[in-house]
N, C-alpha and C. Protein backbone atom coordinates (compact mmCIF):
# COMPACT_ATOMS: atom_id res chain seq x y z
N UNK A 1 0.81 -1.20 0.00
CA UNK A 1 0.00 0.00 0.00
C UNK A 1 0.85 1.27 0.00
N UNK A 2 2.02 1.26 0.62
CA UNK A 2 3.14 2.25 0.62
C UNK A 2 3.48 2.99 -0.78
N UNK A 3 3.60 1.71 -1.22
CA UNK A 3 4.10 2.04 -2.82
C UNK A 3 3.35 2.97 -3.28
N UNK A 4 1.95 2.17 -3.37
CA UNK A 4 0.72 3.08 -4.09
C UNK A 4 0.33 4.33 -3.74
N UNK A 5 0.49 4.24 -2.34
CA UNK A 5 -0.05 5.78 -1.95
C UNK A 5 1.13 6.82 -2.50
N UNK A 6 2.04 6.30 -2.82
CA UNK A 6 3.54 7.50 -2.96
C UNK A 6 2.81 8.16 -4.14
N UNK A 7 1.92 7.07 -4.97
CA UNK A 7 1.76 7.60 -6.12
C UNK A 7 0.12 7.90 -6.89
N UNK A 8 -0.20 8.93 -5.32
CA UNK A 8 -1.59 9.10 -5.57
C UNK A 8 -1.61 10.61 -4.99
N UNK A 9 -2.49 11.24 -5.18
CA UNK A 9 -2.90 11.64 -6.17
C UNK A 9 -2.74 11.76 -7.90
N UNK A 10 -1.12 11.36 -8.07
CA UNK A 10 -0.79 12.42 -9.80
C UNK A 10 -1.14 11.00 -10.17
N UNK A 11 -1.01 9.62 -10.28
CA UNK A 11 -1.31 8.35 -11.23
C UNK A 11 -2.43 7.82 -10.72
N UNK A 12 -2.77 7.75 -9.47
CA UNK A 12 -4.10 6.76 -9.65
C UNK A 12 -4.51 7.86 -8.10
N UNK A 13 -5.99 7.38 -8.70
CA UNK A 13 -7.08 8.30 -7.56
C UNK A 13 -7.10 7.38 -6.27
N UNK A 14 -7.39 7.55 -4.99
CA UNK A 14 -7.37 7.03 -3.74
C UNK A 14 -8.64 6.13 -3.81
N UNK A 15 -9.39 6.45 -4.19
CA UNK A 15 -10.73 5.44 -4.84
C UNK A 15 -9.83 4.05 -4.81
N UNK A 16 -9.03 4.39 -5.87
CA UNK A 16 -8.23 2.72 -6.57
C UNK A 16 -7.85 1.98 -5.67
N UNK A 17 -7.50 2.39 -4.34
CA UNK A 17 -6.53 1.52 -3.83
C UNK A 17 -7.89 0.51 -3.11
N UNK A 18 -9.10 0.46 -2.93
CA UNK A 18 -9.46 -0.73 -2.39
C UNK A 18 -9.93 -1.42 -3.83
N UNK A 19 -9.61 -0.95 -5.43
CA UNK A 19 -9.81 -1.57 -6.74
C UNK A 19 -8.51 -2.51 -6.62
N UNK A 20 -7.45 -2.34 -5.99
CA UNK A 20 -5.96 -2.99 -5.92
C UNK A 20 -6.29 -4.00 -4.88
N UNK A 21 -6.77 -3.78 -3.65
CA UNK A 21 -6.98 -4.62 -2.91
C UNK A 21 -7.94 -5.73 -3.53
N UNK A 22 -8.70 -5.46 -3.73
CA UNK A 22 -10.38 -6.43 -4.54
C UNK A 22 -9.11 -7.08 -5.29
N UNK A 23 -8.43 -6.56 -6.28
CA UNK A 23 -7.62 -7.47 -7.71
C UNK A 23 -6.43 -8.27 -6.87
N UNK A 24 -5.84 -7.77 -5.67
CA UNK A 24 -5.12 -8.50 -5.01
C UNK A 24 -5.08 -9.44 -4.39
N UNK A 25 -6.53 -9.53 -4.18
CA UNK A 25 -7.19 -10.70 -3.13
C UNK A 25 -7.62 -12.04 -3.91
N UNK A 26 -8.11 -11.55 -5.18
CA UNK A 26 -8.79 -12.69 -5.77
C UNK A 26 -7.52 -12.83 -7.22
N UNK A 27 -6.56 -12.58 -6.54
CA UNK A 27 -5.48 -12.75 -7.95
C UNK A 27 -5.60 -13.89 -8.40
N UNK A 28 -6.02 -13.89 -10.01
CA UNK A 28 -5.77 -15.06 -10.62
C UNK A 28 -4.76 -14.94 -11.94
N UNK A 29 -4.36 -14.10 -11.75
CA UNK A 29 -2.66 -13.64 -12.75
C UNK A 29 -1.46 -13.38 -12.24
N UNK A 30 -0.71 -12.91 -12.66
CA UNK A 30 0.87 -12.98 -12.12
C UNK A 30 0.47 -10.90 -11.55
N UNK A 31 1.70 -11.48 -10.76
CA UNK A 31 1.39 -9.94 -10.16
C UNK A 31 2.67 -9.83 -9.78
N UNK A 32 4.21 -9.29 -10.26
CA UNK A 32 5.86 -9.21 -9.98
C UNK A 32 6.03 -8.41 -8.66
N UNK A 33 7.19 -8.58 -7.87
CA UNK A 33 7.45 -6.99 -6.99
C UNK A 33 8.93 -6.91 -7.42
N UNK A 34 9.30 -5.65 -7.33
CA UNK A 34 10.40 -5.62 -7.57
C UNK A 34 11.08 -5.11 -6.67
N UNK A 35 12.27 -5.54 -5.73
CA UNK A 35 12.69 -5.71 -4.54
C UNK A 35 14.74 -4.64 -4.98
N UNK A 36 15.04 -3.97 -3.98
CA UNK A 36 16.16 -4.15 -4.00
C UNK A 36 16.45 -3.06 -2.44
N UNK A 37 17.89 -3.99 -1.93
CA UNK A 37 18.34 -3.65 -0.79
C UNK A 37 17.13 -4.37 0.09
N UNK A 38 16.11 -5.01 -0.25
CA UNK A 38 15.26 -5.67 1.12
C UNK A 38 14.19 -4.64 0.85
N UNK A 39 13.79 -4.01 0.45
CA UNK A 39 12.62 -3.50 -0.25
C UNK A 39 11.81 -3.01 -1.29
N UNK A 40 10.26 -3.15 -1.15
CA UNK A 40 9.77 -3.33 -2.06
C UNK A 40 9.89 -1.70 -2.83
N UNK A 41 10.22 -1.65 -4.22
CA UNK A 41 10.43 -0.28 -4.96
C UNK A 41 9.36 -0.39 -6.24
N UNK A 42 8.74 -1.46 -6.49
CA UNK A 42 7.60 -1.22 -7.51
C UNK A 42 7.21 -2.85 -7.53
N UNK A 43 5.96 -2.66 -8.43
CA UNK A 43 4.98 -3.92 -8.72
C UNK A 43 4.75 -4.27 -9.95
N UNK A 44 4.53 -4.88 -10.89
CA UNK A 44 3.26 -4.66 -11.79
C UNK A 44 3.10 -6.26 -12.84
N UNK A 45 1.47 -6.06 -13.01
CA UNK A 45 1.15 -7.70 -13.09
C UNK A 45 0.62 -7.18 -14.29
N UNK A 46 0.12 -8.67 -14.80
CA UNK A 46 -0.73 -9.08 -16.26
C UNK A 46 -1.77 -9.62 -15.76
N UNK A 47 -2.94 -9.57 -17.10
CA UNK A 47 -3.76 -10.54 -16.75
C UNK A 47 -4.13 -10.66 -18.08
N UNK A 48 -5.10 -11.93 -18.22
CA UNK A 48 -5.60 -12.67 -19.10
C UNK A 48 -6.81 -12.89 -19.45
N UNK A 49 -7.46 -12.59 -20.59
CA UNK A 49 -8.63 -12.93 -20.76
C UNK A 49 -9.59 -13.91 -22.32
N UNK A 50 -10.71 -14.02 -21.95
CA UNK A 50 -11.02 -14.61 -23.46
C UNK A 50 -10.23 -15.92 -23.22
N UNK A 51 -10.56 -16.55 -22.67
CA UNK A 51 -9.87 -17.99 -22.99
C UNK A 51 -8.37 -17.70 -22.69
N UNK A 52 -8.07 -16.88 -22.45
CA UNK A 52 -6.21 -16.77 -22.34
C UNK A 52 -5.62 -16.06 -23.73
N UNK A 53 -6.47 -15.90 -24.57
CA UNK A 53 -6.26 -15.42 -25.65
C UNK A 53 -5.34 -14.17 -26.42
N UNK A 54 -5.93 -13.18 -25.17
CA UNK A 54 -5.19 -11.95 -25.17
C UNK A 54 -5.71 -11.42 -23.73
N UNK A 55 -3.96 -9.90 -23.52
CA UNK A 55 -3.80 -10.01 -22.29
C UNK A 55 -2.97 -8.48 -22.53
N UNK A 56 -2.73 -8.48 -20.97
CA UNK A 56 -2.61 -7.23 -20.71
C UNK A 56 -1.73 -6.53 -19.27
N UNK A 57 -1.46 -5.51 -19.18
CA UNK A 57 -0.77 -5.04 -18.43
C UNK A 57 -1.51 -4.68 -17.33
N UNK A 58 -1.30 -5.08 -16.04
CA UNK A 58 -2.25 -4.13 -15.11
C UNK A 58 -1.47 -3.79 -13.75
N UNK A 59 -1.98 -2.53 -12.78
CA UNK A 59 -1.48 -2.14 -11.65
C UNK A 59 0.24 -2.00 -11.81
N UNK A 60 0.73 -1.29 -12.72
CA UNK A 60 1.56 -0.58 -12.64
C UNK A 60 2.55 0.55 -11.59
N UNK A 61 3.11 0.45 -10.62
CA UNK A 61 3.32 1.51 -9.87
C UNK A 61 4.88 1.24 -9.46
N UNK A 62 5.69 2.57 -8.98
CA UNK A 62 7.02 2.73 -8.50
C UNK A 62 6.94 3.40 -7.33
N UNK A 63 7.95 3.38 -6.41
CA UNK A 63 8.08 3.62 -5.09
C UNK A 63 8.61 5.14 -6.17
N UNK A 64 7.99 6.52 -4.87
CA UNK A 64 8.41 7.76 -5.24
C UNK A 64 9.57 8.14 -5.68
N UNK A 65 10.43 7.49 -4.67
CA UNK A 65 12.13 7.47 -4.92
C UNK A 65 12.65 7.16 -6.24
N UNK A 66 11.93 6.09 -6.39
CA UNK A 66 12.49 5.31 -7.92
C UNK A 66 12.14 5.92 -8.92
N UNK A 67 11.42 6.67 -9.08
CA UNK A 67 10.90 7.22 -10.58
C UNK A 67 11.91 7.72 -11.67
N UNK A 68 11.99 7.25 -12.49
CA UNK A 68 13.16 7.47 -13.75
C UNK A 68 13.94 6.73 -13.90
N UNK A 69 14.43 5.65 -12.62
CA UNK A 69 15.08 4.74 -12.88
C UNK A 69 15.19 3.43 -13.52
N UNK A 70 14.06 2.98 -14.34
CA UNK A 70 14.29 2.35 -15.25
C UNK A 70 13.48 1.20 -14.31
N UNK A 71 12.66 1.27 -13.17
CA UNK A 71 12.18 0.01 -12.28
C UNK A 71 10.78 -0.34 -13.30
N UNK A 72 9.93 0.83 -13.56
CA UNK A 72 8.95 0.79 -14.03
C UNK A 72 9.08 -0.16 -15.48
N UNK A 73 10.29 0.31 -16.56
CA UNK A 73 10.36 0.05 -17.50
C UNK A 73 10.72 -1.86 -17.25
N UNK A 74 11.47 -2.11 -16.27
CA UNK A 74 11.90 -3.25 -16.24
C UNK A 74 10.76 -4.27 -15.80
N UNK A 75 9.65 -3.49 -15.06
CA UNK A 75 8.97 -4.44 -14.48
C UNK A 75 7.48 -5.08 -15.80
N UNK A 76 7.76 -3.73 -16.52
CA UNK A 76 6.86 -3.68 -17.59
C UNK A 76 7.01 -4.52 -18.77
N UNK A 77 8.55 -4.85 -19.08
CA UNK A 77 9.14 -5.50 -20.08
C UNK A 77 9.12 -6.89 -19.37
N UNK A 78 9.01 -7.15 -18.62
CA UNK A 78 9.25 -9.00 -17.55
C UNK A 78 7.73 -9.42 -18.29
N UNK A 79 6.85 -8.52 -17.76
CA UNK A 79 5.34 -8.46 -17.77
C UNK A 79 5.23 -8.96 -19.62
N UNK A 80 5.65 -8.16 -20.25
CA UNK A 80 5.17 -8.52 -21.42
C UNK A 80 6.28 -9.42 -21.98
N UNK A 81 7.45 -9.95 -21.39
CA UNK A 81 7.78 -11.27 -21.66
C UNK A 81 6.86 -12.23 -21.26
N UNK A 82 6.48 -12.49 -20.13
CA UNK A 82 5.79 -13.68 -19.78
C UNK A 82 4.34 -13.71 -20.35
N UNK A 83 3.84 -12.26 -20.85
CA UNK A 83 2.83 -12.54 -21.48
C UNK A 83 2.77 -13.24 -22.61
N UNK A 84 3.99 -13.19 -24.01
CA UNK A 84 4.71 -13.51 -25.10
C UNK A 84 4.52 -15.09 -25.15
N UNK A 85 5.19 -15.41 -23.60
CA UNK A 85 5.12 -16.57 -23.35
C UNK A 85 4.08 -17.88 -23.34
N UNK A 86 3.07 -17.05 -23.05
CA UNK A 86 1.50 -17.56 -22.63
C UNK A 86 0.99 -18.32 -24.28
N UNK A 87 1.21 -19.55 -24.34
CA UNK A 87 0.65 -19.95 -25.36
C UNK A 87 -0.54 -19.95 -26.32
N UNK A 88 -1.46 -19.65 -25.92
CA UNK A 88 -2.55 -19.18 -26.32
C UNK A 88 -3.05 -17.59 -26.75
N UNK A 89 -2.25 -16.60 -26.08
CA UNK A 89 -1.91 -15.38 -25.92
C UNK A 89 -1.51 -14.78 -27.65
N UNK A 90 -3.23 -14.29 -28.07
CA UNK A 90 -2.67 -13.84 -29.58
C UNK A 90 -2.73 -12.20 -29.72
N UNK A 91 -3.05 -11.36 -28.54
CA UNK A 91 -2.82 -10.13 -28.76
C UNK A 91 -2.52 -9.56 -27.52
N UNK A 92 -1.52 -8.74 -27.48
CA UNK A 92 -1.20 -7.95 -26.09
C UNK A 92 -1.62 -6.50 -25.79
C-alpha cells in the first residue's frame, strides 16, 4: 500500500486503492514486486482474458524514490515477456 499511496494523487485516484486490494485478493494472474536492498520499490502484473487469448498489463506503480530509474520500464518489459510466453496469448 506504501508504494501506491507515494503515487496518488498524480497516477491513480485514492478510490483505486481498495480496486488494488479487490484485484489483489482474488489474484488469478501474475502480479511481480520488484525488490532491491530488502525492499519493495515497484509492482506490476498481467492478466488474461477470453480464454487466455489476449492479455494485458495491469497495476503498474514505482516507489516515489524510484521514478526514472528504469524500475517501471523493467517491471513492464518481464510483464510482457511472460505474457509472449503464454501460449494461447494472440494479442497484447
Amino acid at each position: 500500500r506504501v508504494v501506491f499511496r507515494q503515487n496518488t494523487p498524480l497516477y491513480f485516484a485514492e478510490h483505486e486503492e481498495q480496486d488494488l486490494i479487490d484485484y489483489l485478493t482474488h489474484l488469478q494472474n501474475e502480479q511481480f514486486v520488484y525488490v532491491e536492498n530488502g525492499q519493495v520499490v515497484g509492482t506490476a502484473g498481467f492478466y488474461l482474458r477470453d480464454n487466455n487469448t489476449w492479455g494485458g498489463i495491469a497495476w503498474v506503480f514505482v516507489a516515489k524514490h524510484a521514478h526514472g530509474q528504469g524500475v517501471g520500464r523493467k517491471l513492464v518489459e518481464h510483464c510482457l515477456t511472460q505474457l509472449g510466453q503464454q501460449p494461447a496469448v494472440r494479442k497484447i
